[in-house]
C-alpha atoms as a PDB file:
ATOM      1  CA  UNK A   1      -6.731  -5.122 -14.097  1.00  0.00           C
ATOM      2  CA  UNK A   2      -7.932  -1.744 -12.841  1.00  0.00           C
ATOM      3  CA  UNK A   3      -6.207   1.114 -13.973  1.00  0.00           C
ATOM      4  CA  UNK A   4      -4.931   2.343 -10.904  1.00  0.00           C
ATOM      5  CA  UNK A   5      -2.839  -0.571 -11.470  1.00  0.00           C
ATOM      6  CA  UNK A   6      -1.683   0.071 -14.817  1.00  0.00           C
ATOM      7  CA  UNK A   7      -0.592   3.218 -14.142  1.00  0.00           C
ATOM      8  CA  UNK A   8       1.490   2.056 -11.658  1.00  0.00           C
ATOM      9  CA  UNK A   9       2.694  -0.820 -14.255  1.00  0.00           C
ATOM     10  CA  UNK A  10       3.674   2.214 -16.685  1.00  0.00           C
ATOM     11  CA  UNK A  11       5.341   4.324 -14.199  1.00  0.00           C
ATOM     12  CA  UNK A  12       7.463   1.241 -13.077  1.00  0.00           C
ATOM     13  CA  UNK A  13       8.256   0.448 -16.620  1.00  0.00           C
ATOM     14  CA  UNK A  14       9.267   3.768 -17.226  1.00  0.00           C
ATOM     15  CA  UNK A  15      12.055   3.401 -14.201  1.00  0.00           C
ATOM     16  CA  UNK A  16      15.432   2.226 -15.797  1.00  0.00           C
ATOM     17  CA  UNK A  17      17.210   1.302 -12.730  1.00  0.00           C
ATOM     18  CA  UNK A  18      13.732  -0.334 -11.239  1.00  0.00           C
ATOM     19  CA  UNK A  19      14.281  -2.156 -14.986  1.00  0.00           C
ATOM     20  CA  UNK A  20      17.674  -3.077 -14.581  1.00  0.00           C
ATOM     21  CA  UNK A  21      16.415  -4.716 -10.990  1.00  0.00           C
ATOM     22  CA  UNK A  22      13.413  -6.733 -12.290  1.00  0.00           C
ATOM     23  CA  UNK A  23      11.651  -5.144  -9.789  1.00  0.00           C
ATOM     24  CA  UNK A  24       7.652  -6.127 -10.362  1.00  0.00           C
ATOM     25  CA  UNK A  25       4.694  -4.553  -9.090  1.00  0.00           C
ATOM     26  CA  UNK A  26       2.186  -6.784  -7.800  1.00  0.00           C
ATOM     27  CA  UNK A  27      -0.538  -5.442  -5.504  1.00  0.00           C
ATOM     28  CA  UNK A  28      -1.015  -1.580  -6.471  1.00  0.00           C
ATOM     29  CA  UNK A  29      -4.360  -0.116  -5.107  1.00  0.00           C
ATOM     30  CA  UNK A  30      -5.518   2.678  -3.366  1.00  0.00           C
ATOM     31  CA  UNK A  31      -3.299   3.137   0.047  1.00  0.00           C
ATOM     32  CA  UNK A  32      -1.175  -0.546  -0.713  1.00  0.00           C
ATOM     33  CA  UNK A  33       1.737  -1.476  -2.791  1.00  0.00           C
ATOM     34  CA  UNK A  34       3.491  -5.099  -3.383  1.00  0.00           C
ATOM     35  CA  UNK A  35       6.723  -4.761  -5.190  1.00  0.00           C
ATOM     36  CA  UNK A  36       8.862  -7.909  -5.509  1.00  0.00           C
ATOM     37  CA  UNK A  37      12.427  -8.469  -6.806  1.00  0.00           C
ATOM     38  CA  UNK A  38      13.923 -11.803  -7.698  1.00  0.00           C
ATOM     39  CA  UNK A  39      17.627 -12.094  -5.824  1.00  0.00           C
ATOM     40  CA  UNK A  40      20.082 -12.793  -8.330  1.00  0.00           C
ATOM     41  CA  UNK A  41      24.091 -12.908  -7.080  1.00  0.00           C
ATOM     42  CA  UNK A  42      24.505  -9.577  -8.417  1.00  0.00           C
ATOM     43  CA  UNK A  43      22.141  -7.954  -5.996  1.00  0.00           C
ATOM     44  CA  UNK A  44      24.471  -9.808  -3.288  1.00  0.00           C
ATOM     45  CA  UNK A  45      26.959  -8.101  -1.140  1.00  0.00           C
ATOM     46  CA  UNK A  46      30.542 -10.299   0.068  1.00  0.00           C
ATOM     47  CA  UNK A  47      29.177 -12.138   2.835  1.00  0.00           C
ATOM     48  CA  UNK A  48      26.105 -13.552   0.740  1.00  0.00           C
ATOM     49  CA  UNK A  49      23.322 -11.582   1.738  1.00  0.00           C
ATOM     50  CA  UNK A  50      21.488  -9.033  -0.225  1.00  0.00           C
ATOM     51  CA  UNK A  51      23.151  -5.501  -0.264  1.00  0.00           C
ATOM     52  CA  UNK A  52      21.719  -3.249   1.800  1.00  0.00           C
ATOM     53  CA  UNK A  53      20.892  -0.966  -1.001  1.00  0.00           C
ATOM     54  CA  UNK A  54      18.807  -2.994  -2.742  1.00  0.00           C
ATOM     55  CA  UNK A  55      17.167  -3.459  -0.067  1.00  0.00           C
ATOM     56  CA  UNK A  56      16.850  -0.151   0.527  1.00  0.00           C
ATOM     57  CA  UNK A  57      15.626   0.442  -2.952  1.00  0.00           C
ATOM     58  CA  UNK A  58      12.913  -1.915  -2.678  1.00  0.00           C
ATOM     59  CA  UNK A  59      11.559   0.601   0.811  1.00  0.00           C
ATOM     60  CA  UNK A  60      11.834   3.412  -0.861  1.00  0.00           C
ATOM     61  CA  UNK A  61      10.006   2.483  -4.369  1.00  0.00           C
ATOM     62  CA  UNK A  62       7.456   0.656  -2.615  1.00  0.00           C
ATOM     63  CA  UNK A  63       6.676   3.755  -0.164  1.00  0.00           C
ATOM     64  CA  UNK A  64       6.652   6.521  -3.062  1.00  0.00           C
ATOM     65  CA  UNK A  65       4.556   3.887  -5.081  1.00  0.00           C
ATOM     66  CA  UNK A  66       2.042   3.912  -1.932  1.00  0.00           C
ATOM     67  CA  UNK A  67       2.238   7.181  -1.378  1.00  0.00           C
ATOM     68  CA  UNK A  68       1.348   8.114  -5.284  1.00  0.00           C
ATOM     69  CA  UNK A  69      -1.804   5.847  -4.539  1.00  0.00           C
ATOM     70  CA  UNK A  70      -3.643   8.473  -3.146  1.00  0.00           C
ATOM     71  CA  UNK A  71      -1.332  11.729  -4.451  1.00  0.00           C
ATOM     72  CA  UNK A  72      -1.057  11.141  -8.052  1.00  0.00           C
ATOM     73  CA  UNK A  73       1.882  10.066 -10.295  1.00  0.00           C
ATOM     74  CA  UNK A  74       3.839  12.754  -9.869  1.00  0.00           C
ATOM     75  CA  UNK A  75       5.333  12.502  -6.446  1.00  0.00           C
ATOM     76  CA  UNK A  76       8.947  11.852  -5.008  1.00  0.00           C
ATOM     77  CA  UNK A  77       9.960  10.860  -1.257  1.00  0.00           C
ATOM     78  CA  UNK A  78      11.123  13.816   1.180  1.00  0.00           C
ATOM     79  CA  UNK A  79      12.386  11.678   3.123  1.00  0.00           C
ATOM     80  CA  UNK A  80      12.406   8.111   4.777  1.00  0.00           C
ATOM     81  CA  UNK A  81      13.793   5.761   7.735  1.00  0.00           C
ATOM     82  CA  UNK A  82      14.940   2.504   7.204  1.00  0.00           C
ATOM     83  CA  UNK A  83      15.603  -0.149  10.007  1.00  0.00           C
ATOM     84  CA  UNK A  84      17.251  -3.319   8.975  1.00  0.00           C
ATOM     85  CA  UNK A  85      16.159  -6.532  11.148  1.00  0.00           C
ATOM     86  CA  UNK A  86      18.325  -8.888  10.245  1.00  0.00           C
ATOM     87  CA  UNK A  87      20.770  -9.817   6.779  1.00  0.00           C
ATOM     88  CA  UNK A  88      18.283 -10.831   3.977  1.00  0.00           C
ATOM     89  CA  UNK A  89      19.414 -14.348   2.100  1.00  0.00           C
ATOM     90  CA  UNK A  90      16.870 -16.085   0.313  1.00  0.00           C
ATOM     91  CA  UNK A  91      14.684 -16.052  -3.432  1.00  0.00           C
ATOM     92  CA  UNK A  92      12.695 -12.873  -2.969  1.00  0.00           C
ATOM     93  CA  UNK A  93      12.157  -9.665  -1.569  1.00  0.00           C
ATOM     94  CA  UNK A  94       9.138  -8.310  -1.175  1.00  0.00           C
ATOM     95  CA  UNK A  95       8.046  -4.753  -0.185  1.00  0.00           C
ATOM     96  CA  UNK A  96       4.880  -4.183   1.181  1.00  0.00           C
ATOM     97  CA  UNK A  97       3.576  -0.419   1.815  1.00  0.00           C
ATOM     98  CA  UNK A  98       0.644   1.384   2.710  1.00  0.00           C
ATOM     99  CA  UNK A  99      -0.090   4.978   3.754  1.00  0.00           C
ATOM    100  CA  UNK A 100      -0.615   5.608   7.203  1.00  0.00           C
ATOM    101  CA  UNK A 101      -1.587   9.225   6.709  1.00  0.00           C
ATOM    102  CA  UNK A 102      -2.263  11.650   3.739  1.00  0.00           C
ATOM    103  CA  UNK A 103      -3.153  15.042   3.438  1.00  0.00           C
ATOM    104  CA  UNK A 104      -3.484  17.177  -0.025  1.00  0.00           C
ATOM    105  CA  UNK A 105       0.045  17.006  -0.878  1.00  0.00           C
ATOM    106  CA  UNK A 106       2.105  14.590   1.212  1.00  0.00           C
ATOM    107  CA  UNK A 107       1.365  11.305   2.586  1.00  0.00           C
ATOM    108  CA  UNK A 108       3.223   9.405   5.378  1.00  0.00           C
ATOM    109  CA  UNK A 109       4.126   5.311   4.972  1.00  0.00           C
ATOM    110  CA  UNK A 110       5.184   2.537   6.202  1.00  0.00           C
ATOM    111  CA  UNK A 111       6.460  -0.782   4.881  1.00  0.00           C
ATOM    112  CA  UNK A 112       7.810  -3.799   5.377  1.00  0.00           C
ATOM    113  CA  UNK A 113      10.656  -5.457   3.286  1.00  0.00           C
ATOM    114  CA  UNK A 114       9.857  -9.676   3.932  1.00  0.00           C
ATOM    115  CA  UNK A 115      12.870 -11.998   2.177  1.00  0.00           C
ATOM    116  CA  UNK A 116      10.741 -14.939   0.994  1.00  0.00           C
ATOM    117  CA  UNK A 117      12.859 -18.388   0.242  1.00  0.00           C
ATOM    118  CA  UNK A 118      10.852 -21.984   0.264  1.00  0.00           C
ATOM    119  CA  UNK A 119       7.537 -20.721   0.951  1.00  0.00           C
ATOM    120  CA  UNK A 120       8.186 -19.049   3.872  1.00  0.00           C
ATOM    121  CA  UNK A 121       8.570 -14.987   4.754  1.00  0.00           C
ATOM    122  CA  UNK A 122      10.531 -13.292   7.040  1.00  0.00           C
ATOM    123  CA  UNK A 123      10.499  -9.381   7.963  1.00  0.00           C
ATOM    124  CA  UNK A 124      14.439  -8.197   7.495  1.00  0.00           C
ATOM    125  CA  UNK A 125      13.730  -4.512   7.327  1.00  0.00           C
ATOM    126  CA  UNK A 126      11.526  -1.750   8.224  1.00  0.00           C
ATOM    127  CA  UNK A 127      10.662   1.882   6.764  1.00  0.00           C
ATOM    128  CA  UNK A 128       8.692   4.949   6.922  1.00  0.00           C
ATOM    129  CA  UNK A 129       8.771   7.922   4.900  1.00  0.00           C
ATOM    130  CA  UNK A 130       7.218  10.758   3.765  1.00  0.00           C
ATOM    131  CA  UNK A 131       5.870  11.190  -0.263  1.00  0.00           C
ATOM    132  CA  UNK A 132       5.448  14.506  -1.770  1.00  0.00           C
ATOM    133  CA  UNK A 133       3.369  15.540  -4.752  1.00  0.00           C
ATOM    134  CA  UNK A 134       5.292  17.687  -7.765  1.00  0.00           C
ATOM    135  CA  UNK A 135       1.995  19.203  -8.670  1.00  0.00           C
END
């Protein structure tokens, strides 16, 4: 494993709430991020589906993860956008970000939140946001 990848491991690890999720990184690399969560009835809201929020979580992680690819550790999100496609019922959901722009201290990204269930994926949601660096 490279250590870009590590690092990212650590950070995760060092995320109660991403620990309390099971949230898993799985592709962390210059300018990309995977981060996966299994869907447990917990994470569900009353109609079945996954709650928006976790949802949610998964964009925003996933961007700020992306983000700190090319910024460092130390970063945060400014701010992001999240469209939601269609409810989300299935075994996984997987984030997928990259950075679409970065300067010296911010970077922009995108990414796509995919619900996979019996080998298949399909796109619910939608974000972009903007990652800052603390430094």
């Amino acid at each position: 494993m490279s250590n870009i990848f590590n690092m990212g491991q650590q950070v995760l690890q060092s995320q109660p709430f991403s620990k309390l999720l099971g949230a898993r990184l799985t592709v962390f690399n210059e300018m990309q991020t995977e981060l996966v969560l299994t869907i447990t009835p917990d994470l569900l809201q009353q109609h079945g589906f996954v709650h928006g929020s976790v949802i949610s979580y998964a964009a925003d992680n996933a961007l700020t993860f992306a983000g700190g690819s090319v910024l460092g550790s130390a970063v945060v999100t400014a701010e992001y956008s999240i469209h939601y496609l269609k409810p989300a019922r299935g075994e996984q959901i997987i984030a997928r970000a990259s950075v679409i722009s970065a300067g010296r201290r911010q970077a922009v990204c995108r990414c796509d939140i995919w619900i996979a269930a019996n080998g298949q994926e399909e796109l619910c949601a939608t974000a972009q946001g903007t990652i800052v660096s603390l430094a």
